[in-house]
Protein backbone atom coordinates (compact mmCIF):
# COMPACT_ATOMS: atom_id res chain seq x y z
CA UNK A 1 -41.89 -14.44 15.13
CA UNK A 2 -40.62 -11.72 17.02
CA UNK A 3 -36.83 -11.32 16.62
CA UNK A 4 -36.14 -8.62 18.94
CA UNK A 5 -34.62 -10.22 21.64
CA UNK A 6 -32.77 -12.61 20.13
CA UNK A 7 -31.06 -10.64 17.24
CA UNK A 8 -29.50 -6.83 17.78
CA UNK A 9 -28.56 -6.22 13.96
CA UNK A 10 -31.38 -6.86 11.15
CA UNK A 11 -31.21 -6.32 7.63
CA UNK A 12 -33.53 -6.45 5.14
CA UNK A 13 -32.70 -6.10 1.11
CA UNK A 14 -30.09 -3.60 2.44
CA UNK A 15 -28.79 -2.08 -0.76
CA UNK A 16 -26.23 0.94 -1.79
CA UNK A 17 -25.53 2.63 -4.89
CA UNK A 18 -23.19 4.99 -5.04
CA UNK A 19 -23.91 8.18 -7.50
CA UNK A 20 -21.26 6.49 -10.03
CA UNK A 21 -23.56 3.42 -10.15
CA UNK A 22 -21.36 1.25 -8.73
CA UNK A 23 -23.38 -1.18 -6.59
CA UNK A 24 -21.62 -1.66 -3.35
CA UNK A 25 -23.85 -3.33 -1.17
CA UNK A 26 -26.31 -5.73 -3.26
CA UNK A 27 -29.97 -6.58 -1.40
CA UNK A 28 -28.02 -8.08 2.09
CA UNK A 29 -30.27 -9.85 4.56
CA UNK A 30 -28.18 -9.86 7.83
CA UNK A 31 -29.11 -11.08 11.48
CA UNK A 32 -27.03 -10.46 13.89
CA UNK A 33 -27.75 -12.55 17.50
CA UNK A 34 -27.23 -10.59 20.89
CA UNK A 35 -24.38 -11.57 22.68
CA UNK A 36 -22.21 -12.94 19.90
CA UNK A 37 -18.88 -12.21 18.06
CA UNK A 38 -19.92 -11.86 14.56
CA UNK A 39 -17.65 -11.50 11.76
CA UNK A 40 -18.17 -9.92 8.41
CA UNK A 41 -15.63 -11.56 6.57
CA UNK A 42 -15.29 -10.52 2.82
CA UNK A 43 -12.30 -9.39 0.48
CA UNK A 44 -11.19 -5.74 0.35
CA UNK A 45 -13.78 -4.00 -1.57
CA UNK A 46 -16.74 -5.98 -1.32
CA UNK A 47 -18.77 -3.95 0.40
CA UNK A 48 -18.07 -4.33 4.36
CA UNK A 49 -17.37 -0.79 5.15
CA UNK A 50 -20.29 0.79 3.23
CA UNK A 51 -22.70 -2.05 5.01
CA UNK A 52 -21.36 -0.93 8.73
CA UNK A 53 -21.41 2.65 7.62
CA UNK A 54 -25.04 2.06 7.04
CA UNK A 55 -25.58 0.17 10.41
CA UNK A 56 -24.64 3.20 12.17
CA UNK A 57 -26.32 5.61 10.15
CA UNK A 58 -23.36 7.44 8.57
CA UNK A 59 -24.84 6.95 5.11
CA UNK A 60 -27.85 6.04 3.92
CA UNK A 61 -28.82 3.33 1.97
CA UNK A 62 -30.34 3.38 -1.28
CA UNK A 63 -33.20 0.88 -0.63
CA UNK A 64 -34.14 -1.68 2.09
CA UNK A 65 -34.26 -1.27 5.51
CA UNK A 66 -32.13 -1.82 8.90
CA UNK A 67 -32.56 -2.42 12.63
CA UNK A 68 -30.20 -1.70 14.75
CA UNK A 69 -29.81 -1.98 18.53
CA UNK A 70 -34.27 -1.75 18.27
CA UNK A 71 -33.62 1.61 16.20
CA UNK A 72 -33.22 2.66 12.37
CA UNK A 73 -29.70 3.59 12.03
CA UNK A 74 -28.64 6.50 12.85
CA UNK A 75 -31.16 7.10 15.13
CA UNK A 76 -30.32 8.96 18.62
CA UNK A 77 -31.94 6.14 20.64
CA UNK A 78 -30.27 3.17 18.77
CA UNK A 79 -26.73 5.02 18.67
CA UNK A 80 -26.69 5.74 22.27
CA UNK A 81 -26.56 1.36 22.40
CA UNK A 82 -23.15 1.23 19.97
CA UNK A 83 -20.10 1.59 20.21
CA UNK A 84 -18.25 1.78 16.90
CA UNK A 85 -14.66 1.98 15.43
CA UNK A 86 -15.20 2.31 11.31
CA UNK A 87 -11.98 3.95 9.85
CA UNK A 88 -9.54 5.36 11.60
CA UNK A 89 -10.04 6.52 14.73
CA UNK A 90 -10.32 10.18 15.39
CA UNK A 91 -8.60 11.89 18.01
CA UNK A 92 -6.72 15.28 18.88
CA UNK A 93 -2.98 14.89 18.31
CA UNK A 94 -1.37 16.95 21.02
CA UNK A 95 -3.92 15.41 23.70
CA UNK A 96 -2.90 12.13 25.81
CA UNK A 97 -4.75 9.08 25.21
CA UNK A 98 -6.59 9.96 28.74
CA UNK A 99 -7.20 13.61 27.78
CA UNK A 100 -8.71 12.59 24.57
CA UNK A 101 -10.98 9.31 26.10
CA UNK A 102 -11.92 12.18 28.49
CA UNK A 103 -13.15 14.53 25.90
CA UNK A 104 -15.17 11.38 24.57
CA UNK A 105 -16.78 10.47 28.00
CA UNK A 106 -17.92 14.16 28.06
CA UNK A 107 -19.57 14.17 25.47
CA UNK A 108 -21.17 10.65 26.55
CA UNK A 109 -21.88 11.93 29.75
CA UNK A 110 -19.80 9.45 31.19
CA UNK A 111 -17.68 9.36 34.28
CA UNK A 112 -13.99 10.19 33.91
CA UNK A 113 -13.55 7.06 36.71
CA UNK A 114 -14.91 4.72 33.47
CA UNK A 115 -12.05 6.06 31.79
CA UNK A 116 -9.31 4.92 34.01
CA UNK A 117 -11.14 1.22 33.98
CA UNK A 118 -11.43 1.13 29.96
CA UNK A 119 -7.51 2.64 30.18
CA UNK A 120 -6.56 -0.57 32.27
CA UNK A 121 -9.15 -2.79 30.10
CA UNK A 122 -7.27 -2.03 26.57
CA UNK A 123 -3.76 -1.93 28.49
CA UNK A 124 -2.93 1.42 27.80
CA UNK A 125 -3.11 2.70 31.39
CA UNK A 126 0.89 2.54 31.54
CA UNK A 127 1.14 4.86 28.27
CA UNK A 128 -2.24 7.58 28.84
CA UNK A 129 -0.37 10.42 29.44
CA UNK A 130 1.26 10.08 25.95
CA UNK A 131 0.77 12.80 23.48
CA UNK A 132 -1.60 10.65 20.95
CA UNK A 133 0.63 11.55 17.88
CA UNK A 134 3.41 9.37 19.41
CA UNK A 135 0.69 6.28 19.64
CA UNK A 136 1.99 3.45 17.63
CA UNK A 137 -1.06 2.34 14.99
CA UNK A 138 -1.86 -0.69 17.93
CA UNK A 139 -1.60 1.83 20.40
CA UNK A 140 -3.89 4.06 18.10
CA UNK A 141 -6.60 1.20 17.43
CA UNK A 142 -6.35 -0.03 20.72
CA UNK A 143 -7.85 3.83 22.31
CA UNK A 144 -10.02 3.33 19.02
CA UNK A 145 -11.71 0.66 20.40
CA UNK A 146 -11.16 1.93 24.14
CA UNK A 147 -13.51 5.06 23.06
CA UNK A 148 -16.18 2.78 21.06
CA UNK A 149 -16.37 0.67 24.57
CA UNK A 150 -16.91 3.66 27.31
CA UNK A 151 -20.30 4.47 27.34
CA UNK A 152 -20.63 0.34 27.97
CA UNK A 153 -22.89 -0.16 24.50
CA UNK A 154 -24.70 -3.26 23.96
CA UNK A 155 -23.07 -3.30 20.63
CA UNK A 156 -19.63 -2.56 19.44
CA UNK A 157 -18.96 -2.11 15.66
CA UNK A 158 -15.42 -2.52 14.82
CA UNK A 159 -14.41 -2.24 10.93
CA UNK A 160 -10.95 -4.17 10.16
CA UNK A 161 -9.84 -3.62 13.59
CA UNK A 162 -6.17 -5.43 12.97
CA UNK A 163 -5.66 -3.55 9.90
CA UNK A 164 -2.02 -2.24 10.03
CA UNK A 165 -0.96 -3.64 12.87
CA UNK A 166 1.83 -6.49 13.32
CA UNK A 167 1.49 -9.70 14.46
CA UNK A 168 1.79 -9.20 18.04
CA UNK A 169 -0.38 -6.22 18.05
CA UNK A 170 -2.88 -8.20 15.80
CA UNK A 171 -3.02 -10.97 18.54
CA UNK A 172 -3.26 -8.01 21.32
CA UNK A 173 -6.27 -7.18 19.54
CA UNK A 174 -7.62 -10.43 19.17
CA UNK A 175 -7.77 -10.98 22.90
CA UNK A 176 -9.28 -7.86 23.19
CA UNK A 177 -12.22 -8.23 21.11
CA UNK A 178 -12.59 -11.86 22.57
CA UNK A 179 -12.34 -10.02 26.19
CA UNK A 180 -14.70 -7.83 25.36
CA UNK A 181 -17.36 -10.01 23.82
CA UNK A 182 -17.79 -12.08 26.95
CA UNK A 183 -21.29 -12.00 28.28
CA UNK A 184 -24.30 -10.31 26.77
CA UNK A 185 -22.20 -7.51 24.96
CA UNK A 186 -22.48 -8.11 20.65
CA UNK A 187 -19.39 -7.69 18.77
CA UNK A 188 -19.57 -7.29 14.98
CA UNK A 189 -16.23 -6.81 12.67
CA UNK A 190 -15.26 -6.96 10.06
CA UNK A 191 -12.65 -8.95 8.37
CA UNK A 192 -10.61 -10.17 5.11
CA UNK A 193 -8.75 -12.35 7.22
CA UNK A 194 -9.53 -15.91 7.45
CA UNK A 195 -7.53 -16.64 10.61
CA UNK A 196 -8.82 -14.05 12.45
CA UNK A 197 -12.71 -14.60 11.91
CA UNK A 198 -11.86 -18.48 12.78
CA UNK A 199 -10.23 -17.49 16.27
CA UNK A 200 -12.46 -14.93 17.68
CA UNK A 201 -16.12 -15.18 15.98
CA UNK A 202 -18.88 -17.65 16.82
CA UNK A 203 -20.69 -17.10 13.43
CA UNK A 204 -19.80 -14.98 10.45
CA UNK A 205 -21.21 -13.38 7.30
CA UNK A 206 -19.11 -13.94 4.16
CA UNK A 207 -19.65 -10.90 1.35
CA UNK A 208 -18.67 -10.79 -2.21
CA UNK A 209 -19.03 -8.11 -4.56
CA UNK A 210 -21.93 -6.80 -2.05
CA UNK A 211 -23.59 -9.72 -1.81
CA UNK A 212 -24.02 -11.70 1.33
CA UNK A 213 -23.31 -15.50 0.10
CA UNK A 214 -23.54 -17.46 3.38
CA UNK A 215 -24.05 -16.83 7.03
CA UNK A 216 -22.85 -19.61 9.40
CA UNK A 217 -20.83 -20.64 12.34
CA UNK A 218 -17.76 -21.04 11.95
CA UNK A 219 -17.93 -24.70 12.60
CA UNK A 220 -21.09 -25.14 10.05
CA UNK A 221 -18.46 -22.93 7.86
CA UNK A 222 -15.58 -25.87 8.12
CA UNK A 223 -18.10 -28.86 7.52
CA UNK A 224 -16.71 -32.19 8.44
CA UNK A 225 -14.17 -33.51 9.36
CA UNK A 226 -12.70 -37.01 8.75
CA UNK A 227 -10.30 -39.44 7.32
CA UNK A 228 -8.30 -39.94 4.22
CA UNK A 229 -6.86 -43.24 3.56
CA UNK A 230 -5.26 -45.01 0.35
CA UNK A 231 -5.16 -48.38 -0.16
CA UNK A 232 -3.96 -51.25 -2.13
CA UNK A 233 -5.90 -53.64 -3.50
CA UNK A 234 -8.62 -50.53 -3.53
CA UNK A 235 -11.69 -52.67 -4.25
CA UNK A 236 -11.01 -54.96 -1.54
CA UNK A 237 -10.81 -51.57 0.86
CA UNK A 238 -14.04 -50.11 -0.37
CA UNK A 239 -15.76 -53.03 1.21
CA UNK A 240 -14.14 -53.42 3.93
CA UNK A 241 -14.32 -49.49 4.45
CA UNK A 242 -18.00 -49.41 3.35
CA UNK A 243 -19.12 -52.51 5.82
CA UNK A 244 -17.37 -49.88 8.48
CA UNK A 245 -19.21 -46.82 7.56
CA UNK A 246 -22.07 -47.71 5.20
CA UNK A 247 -21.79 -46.00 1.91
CA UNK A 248 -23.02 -42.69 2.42
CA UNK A 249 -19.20 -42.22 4.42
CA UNK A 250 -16.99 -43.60 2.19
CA UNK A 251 -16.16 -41.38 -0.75
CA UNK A 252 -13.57 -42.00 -3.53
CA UNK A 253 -11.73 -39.96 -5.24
CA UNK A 254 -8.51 -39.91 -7.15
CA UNK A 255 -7.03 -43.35 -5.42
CA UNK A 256 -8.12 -42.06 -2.22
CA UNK A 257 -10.62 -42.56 0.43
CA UNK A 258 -12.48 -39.93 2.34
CA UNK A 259 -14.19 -41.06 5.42
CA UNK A 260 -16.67 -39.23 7.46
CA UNK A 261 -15.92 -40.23 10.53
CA UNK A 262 -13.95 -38.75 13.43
CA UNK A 263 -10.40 -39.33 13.34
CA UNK A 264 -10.35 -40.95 16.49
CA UNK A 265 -10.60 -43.84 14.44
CA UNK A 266 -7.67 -44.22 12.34
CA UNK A 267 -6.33 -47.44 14.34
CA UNK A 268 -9.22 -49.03 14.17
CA UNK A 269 -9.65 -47.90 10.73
CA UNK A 270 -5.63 -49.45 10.04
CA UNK A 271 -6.37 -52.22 11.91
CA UNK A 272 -9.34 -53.53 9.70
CA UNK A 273 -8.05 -53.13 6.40
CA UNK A 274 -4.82 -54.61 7.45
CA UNK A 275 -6.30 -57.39 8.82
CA UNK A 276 -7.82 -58.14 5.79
CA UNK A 277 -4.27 -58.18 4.20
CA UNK A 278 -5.30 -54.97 1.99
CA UNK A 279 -2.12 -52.27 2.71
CA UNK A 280 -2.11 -49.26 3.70
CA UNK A 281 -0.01 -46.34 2.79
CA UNK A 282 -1.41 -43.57 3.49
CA UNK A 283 -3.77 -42.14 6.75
CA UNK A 284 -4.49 -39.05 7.74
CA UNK A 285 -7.52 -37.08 9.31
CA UNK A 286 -8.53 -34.28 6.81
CA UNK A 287 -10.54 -30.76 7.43
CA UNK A 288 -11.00 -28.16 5.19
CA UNK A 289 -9.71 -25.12 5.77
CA UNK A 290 -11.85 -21.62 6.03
CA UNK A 291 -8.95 -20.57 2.68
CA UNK A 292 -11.02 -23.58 0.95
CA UNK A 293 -14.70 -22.22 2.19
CA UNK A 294 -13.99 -18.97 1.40
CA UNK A 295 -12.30 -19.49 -2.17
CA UNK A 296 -15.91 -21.97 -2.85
CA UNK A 297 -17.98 -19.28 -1.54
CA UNK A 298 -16.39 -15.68 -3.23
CA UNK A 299 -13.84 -17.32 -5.88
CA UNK A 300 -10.85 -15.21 -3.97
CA UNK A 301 -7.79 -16.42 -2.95
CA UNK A 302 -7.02 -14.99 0.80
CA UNK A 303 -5.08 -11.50 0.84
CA UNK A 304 -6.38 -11.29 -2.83
């Protein structure tokens, strides 16, 4: 089938060793769907900034192949689609945030009148004429990002784009990225933070140790949700609770009940088993957690 319109990033066995032997990225099939926010969500180390540095052709991989924006990586044609922020960004110190997005859009061959809009768009238009040394790290990211966004690519690669910024300059960013991944614009990033990925991506990629081990939507990532209940005499509630839901719902575990079901049934649920004089002491809707998924999926605890 051909993939080309549907998917912008496409990986195939995409592997890197480094000289040392160290295997950094390990035989990663990727896709990548146009128009998404995609997160690569791994641990530090496992092998997200080598993979993007690949995507955009600023190393080569060992073996396997890539497709990026309808291009190898690195190629003229393809790169002239992205827009990426991988490390930090790189600008001239004693320029102004405008001065140095300038410099960028000549070298784009882009209007300086884009600059003023993307200026507004990351809210820096207040604090342009600022020498860029006195940018706070947000500030910093934020004309990161501003740059990888001018020339209006189809795709914007953004590596760890919160990193080392505080909470309200992580949210700042967060709206951002969700901003600017409205429409048919892709936005890949990557991520070792759970709550991040869960807020702004509709599907991720989760590495370990340079393998990819799952690639999902977020909500495919969560599973189900449902309903806990314990229960006294428990018997007596398994039947009740299984004439409910039939058996393939009613799981039990450790004195408890799990019930896949939505928790828009808990009275009704209550209501049953009580009366059929069983009690009740405990109800509560349940979903896991993307900490759970990911510590399943990689065997790390978050900020690991």
């Amino acid at each position: 089938m051909d993939t080309t319109n549907t998917t912008i990033v496409e990986t195939h066995s995409l592997t890197k060793r480094y000289g040392s032997g160290v295997l950094a990225v390990d035989s990663v099939d990727m896709s990548v769907r146009r128009g998404e926010v995609y997160g690569f969500l791994g641990p530090n180390g496992a092998g997200k900034t080598t993979t993007l540095r690949m995507l955009v052709g600023l190393i080569r991989p060992t073996s396997g192949t890539a497709t990026v924006a309808g291009h190898a990586p690195g190629d003229p044609a393809g790169l002239a689609k992205i827009g990426s922020l991988i490390e930090s960004p790189g600008f001239y110190p004693y320029l102004s945030g405008r001065e140095n997005l300038r410099v960028v859009a000549n070298l784009a061959g882009v209007n300086h009148k884009r600059v003023e809009e993307i200026l507004d768009m990351v809210e820096l238009g207040s604090r342009a004429g600022r020498k860029f040394s006195t940018y706070s790290t947000g500030m910093k990211q934020r004309l990161g990002v501003a740059a990888a966004v001018l020339k209006d690519p189809e795709l914007l690669i953004l590596d760890e784009p919160t990193n080392g910024l505080d909470p309200q300059g992580m949210a700042e960013m967060r709206k951002l990225i969700k901003d600017i991944g409205q429409g048919d614009r892709t936005v890949m990033l990557s991520s070792h933070l759970l709550g991040e990925v869960e807020q702004i991506c509709d599907r991720v990629g989760v590495i370990s140790n340079g393998h990819l081990v799952k690639q999902a939507t977020v909500q495919e990532l969560l599973g189900e949700k449902g309903v806990t209940v314990r229960a006294e005499p428990s018997d007596k509630a398994s039947e009740v609770l299984t004439k409910m839901f039939g058996p393939a719902s009613v799981v039990r575990e450790d004195g408890y009940f799990h019930l896949k079901t939505d928790p828009s049934r808990s009275m009704e649920i209550n209501r049953q088993l009580t009366t059929a004089g069983i009690g009740v002491s405990e109800l509560r809707p349940f979903e896991r957690s993307l900490e759970e998924v990911f510590f399943q999926l990689t065997g790390e605890k978050q900020g690991s």
